[in-house]
Protein backbone atom coordinates (compact mmCIF):
# COMPACT_ATOMS: atom_id res chain seq x y z
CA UNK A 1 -38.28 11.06 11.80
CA UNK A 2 -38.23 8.31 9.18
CA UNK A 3 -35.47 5.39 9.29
CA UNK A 4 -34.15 6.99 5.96
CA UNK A 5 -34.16 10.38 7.47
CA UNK A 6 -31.50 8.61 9.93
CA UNK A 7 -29.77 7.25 7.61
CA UNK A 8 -29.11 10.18 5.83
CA UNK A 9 -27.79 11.69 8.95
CA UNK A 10 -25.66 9.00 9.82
CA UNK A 11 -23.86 9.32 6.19
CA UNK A 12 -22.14 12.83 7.35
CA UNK A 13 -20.28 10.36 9.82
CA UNK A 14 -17.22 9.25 7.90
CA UNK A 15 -15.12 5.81 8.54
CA UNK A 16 -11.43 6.90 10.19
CA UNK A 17 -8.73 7.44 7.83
CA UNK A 18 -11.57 7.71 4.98
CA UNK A 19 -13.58 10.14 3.14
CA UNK A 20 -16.31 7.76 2.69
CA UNK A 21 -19.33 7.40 5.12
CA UNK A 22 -20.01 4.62 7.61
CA UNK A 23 -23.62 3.75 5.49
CA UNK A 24 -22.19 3.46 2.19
CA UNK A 25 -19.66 1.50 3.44
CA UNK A 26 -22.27 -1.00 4.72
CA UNK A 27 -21.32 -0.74 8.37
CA UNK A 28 -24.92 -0.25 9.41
CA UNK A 29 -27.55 -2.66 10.39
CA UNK A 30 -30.44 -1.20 11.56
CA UNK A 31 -31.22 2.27 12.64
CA UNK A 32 -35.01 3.41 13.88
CA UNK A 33 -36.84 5.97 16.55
CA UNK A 34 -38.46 4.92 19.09
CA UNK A 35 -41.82 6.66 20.69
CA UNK A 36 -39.72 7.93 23.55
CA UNK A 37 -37.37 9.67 21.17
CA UNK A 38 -34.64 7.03 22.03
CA UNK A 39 -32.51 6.78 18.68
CA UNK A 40 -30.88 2.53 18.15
CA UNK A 41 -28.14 2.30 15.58
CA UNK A 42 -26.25 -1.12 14.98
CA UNK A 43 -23.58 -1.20 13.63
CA UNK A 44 -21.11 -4.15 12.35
CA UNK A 45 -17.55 -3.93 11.68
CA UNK A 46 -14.21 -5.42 11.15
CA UNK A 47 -11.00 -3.96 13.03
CA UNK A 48 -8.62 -5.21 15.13
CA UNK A 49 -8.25 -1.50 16.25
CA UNK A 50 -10.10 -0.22 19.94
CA UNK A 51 -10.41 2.83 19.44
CA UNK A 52 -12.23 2.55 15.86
CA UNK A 53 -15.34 1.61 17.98
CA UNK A 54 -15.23 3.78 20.25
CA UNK A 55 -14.37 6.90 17.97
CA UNK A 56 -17.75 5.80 15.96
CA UNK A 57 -19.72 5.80 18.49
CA UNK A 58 -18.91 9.52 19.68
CA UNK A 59 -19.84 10.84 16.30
CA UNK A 60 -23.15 8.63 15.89
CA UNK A 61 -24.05 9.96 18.92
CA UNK A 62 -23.47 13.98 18.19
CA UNK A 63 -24.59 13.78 14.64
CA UNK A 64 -27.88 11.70 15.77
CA UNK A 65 -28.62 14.00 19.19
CA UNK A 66 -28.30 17.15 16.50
CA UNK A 67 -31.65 15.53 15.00
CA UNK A 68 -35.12 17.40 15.93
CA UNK A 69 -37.40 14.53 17.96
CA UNK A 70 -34.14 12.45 19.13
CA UNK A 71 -33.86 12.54 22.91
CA UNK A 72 -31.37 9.99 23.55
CA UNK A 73 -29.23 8.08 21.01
CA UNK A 74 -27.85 4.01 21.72
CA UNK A 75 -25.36 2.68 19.68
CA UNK A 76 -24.48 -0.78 19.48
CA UNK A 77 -21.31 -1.91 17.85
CA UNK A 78 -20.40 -5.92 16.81
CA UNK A 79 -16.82 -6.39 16.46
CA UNK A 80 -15.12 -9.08 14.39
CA UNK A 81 -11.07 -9.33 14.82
CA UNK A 82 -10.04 -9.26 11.39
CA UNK A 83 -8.87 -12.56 9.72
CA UNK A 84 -5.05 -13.39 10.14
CA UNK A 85 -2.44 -12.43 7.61
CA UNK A 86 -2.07 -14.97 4.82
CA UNK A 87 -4.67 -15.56 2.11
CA UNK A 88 -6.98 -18.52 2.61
CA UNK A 89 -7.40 -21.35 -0.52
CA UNK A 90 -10.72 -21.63 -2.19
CA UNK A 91 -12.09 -18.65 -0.36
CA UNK A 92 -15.04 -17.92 -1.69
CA UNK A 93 -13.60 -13.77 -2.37
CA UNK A 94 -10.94 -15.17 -4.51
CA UNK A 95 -7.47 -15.85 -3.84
CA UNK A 96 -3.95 -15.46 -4.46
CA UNK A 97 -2.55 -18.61 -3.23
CA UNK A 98 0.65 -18.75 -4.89
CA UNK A 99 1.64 -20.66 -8.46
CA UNK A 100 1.84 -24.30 -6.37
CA UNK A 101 -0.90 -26.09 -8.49
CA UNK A 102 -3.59 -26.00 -5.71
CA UNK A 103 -7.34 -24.83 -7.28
CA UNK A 104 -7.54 -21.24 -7.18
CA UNK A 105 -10.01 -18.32 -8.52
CA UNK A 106 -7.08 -16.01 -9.37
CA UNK A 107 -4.75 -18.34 -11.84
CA UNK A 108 -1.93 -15.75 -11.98
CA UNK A 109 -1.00 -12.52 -10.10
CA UNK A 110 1.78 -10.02 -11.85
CA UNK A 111 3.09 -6.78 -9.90
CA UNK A 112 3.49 -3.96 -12.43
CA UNK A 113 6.60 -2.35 -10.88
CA UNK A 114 9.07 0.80 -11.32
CA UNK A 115 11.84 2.10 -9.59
CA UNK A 116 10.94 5.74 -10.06
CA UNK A 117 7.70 7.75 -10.30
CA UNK A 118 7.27 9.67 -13.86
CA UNK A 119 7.83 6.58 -15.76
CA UNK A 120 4.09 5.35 -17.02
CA UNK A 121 3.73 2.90 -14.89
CA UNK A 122 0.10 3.06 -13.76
CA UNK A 123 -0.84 4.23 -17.67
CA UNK A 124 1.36 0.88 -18.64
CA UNK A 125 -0.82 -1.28 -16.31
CA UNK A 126 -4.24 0.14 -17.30
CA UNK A 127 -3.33 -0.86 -21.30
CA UNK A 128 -2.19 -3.82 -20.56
CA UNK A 129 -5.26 -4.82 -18.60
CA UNK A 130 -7.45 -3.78 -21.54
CA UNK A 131 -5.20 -5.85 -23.94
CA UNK A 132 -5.27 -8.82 -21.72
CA UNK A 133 -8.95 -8.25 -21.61
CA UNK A 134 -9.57 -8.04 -25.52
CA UNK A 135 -7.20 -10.90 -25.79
CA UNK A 136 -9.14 -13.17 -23.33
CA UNK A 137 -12.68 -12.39 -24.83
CA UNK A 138 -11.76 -13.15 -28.35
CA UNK A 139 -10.50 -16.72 -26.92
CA UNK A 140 -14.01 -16.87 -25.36
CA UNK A 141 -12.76 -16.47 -21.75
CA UNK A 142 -14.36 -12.73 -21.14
CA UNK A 143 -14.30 -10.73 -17.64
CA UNK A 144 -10.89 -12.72 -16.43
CA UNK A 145 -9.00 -10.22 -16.21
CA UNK A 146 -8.03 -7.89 -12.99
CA UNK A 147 -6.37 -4.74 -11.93
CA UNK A 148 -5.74 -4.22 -8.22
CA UNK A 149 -3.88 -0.30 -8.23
CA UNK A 150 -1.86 -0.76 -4.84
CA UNK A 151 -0.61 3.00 -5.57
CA UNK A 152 -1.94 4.05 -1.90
CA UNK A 153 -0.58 8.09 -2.06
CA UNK A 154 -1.56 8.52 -5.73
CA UNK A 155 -4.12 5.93 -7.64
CA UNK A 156 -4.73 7.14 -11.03
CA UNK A 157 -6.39 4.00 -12.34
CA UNK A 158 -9.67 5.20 -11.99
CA UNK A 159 -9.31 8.08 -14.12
CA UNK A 160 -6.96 6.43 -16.40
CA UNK A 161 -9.72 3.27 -17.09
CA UNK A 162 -12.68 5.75 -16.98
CA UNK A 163 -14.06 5.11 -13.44
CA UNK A 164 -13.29 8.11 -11.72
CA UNK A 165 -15.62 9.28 -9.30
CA UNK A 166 -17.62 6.04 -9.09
CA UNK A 167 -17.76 3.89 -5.94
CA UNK A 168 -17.88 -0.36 -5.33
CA UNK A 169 -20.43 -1.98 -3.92
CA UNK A 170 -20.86 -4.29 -0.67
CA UNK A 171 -22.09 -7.47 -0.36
CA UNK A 172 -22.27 -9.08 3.35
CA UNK A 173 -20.86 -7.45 5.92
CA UNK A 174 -17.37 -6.84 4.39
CA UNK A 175 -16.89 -8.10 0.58
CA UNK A 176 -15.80 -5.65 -1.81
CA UNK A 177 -17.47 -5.72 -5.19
CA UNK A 178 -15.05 -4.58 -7.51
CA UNK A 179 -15.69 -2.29 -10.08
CA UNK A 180 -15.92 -3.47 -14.00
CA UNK A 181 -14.45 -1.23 -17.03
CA UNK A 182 -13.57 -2.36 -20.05
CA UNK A 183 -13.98 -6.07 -19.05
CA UNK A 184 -11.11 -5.62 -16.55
CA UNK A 185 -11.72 -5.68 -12.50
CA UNK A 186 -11.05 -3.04 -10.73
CA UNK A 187 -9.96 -1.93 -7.14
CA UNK A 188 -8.48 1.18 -6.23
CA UNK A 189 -7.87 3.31 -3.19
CA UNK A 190 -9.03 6.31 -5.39
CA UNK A 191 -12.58 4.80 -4.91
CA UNK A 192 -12.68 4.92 -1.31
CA UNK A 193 -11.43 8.80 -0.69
CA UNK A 194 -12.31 11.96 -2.60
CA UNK A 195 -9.83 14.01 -4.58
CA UNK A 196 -9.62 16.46 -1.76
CA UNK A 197 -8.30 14.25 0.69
CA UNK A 198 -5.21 13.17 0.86
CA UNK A 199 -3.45 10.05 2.52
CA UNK A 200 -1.56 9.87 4.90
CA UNK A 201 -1.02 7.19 6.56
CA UNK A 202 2.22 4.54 7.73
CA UNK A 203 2.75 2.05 6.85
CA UNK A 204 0.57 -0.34 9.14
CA UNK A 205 -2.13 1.30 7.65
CA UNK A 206 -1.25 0.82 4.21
CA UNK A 207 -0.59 -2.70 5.09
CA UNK A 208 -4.39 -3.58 6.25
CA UNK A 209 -5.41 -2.18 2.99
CA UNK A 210 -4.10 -4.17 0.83
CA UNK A 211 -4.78 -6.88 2.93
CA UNK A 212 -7.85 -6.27 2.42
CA UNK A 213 -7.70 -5.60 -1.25
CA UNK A 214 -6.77 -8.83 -1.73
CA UNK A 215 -8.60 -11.01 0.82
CA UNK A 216 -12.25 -9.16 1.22
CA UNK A 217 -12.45 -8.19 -2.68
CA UNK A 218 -14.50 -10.20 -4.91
CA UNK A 219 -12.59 -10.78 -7.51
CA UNK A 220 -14.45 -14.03 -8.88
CA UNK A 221 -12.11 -16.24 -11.30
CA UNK A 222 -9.61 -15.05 -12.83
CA UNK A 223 -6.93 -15.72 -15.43
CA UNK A 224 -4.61 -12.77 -14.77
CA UNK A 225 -4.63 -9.73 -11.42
CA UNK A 226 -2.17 -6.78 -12.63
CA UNK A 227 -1.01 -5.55 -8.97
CA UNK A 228 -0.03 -1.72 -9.66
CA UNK A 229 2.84 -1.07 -6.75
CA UNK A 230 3.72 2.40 -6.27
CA UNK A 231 6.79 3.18 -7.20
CA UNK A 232 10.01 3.03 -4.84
CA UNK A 233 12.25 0.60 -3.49
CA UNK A 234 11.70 1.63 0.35
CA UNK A 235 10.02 -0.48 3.43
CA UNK A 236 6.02 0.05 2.30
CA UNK A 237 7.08 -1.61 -1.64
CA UNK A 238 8.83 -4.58 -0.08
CA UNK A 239 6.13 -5.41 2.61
CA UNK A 240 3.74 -4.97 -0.07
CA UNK A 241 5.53 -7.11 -2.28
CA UNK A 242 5.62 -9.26 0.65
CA UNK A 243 2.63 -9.66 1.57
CA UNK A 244 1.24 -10.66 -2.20
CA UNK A 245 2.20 -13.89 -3.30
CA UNK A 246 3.26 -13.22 -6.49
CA UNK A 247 3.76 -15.32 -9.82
CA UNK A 248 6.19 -12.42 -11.31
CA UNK A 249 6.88 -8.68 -11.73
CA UNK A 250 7.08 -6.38 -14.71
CA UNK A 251 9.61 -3.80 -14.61
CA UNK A 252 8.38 -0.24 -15.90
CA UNK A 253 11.21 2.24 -16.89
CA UNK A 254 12.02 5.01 -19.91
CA UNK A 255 15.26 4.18 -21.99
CA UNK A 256 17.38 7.03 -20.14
CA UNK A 257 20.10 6.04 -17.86
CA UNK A 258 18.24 8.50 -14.86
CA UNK A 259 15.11 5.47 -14.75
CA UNK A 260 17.10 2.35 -15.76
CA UNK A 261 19.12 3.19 -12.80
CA UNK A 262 16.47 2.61 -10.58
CA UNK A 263 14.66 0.80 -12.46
CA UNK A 264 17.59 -2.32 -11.98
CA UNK A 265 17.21 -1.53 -8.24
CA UNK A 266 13.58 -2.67 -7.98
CA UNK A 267 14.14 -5.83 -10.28
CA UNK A 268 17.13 -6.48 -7.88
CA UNK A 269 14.31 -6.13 -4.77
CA UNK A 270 12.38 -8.83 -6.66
CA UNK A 271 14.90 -11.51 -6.75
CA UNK A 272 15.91 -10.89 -3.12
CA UNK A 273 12.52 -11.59 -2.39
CA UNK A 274 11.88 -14.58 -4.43
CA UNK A 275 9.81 -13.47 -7.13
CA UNK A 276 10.14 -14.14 -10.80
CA UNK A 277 11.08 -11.00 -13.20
CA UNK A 278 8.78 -12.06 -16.06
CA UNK A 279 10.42 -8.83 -18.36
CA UNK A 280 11.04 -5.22 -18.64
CA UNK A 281 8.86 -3.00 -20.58
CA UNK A 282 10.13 0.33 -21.82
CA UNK A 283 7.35 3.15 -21.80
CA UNK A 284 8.63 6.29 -24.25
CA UNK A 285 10.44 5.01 -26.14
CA UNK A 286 10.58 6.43 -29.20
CA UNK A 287 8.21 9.54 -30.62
CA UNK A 288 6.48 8.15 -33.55
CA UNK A 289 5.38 11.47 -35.76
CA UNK A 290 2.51 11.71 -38.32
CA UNK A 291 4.89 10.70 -40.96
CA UNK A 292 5.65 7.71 -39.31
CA UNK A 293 9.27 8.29 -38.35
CA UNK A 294 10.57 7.87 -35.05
CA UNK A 295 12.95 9.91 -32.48
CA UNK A 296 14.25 8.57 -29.49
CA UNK A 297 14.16 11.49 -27.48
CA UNK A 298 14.70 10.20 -24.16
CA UNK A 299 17.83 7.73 -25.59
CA UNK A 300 17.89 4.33 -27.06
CA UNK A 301 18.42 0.55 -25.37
CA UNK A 302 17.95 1.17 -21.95
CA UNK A 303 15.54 -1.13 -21.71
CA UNK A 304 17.06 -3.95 -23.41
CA UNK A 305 19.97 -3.15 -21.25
CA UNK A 306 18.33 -3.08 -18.14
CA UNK A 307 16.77 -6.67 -19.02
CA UNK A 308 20.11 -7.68 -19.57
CA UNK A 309 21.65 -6.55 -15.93
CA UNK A 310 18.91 -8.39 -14.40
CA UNK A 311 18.79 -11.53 -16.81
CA UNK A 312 15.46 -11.45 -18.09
CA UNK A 313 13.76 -10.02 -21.42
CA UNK A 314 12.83 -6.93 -23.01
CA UNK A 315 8.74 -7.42 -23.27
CA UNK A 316 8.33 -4.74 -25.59
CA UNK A 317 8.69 -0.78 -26.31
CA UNK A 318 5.80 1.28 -26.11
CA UNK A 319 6.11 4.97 -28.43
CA UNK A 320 5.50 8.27 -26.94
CA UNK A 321 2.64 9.34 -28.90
CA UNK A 322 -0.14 12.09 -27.72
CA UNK A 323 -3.28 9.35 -28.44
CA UNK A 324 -2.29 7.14 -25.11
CA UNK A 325 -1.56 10.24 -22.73
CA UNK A 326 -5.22 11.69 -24.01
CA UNK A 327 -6.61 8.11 -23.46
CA UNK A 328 -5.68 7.90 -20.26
CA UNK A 329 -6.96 11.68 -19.32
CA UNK A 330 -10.82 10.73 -20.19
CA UNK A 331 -10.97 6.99 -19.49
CA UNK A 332 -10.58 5.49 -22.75
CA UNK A 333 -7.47 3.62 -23.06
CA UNK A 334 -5.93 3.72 -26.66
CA UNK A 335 -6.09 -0.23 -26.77
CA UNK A 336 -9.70 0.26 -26.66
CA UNK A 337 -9.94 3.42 -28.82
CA UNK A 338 -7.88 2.06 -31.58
CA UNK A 339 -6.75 -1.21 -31.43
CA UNK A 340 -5.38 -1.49 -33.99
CA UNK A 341 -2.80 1.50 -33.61
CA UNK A 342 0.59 0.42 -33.20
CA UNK A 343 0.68 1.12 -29.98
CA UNK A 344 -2.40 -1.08 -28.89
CA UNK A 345 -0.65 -4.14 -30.87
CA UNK A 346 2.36 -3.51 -28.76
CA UNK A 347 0.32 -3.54 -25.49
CA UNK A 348 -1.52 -6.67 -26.82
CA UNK A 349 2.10 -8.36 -27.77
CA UNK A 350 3.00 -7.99 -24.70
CA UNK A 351 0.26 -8.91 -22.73
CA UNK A 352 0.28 -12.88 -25.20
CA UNK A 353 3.78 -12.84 -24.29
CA UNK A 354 3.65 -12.31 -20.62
CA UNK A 355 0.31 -15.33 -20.38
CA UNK A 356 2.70 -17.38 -22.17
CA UNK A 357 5.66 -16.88 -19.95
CA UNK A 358 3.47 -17.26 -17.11
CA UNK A 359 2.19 -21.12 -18.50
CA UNK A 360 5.43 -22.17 -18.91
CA UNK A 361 6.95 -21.57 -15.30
CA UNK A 362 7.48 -24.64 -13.63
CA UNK A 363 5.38 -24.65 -10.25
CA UNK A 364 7.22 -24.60 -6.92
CA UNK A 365 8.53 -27.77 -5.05
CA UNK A 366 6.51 -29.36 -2.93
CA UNK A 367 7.13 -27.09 0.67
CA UNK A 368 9.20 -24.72 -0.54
């Protein structure tokens, strides 16, 4: 029985509350057989939960004693309390420390935000992302842009920015590579489970995530993270938006009065929490047809309107047209595809617009 032969035994045993195994994950260390048929795994991992350990442990040991030639089976587990909350400056992972003028890999962090579900918002951020990252690269500053899909119950980034099915890497004993499409960044829960298993978790759970989204993923320097929050108003959005230090939020909604509704809610969550409504963006908004003439089917000036309620601007209005709903089925955002439909100039106008809102906020006082 060869040490990969163990290995590949040990990958049937899955991490709790994941789909994903315990090896490719990076939890283990060493595993070999000894000549007295004695099977030593070592494992490493992170968790401020007992019975993580212990549940590991049990499975090692019935998967490995299922093995032809193993006789006994000894599992030892190292286990590091996971750092506190709060997000360290000048770690080495990247950080979001907040627009206070301190050195930082990750210059500015935006939440890309709806009140409802149904609205584009996760199709919105993955656009914008590949705007921002055309815009950057032509100004020589390529691979500076991030996307971070916080959508715990239902991330579509990876299909929308063509990574479905693909997995990060490791590095260490618990920093996340994050995946690269496009020249954007990418994390997403819907690289750490399979499309057959779905989440459900509270929201302590979802809390430690993106914790660790943000403080044990790679990110490297950045100009810009898009943070895609599910949508909602309820208890898991505000911890979340909580728990990010953000530099501003971007309010998602369709021009009809059943999103704005909402959508004024969530901007009104925002400013009770202290963070800066950069704009609103209004997804289908108009149906632009081959002869170039458009029809507001879902109404007119609900987004301006909404912006208006909530004292900020109208960033821009994105048409209903088939090219970025097919885009975003196969992975190839129409800002990439054609970028120079009208639609990828409005993404890109927005994206100029919201860098140079960002530059000209004034930074924080000193200890506030």
């Amino acid at each position: 029985m060869t040490t990969d032969e163990l290995k590949a035994a040990l990958a049937q045993v899955k991490y709790p509350g994941f789909s994903r195994d315990i090896v490719s994950f990076g939890l283990v260390r060493s595993v070999a057989l000894a000549d007295d048929g004695t099977a030593r795994v070592a494992l490493a991992l992170t968790t401020a939960d007992p019975k993580i350990p212990t549940h590991l442990k049990r499975e090692i040991e019935a998967c490995l004693r299922a093995l032809p030639g193993v006789r006994e089976v000894a599992v030892e587990i190292a286990v590091t309390a996971p750092k506190a909350a709060g997000i360290p400056v000048g770690s080495a992972s990247g950080n979001l420390a907040g627009n206070s003028g301190a050195p930082k890999a990750i210059k500015f962090a935006v939440a890309i935000a709806s009140g409802k579900g149904g609205v584009g918002k996760s199709t919105f951020a993955v656009n914008l992302a590949c705007a921002l990252a055309q815009h950057l690269t032509a100004q020589g500053r390529p691979g500076r842009v991030g996307l971070m899909d916080c959508d715990i119950y239902g991330p579509s980034v990876p299909l929308m920015i063509g990574l479905h099915g693909e997995r990060p890497g490791v590095e260490g004993e618990n920093t996340i590579i994050p995946l690269e499409k496009h020249g954007v960044k990418v994390m997403s829960m819907g690289f750490l489970v399979d499309d057959n298993t779905p989440v459900v978790w509270r929201g302590p759970m979802i809390m430690k995530t993106i914790q660790q989204f943000v403080q044990n993923v790679k990110w490297g320097d950045l100009d810009i993270l898009l943070v895609d929050l599910p949508p909602g108003t309820g208890d898991a959005q505000l911890s979340l938006v909580q728990t990010l230090p953000l530099d501003g939020a971007v309010l998602v909604t369709t021009p009809q009065p059943a999103a704005t509704n909402v959508a004024r809610k969530g901007g009104l969550m925002f400013q009770k929490v202290n963070v800066p409504l950069l704009g609103v963006a209004e997804n289908m908004s108009y149906f632009l047809d081959p002869a170039g003439h458009r029809h507001a089917l879902f109404g007119e000036g609900g987004g301006q309107r909404t912006a208006d309620s909530l004292g900020t601007v109208l960033l821009g209005q994105v048409p209903l047209i088939p090219a970025i709903r097919a885009g975003g089925d196969v992975g190839e955002p129409v800002t990439v595809t054609a970028p120079e439909s009208e639609a990828a100039k409005i993404f890109r106008a927005i994206g100029v617009a919201l860098l140079a809102t960002l530059a000209r906020q004034p930074a924080p006082a000193a200890g506030a």
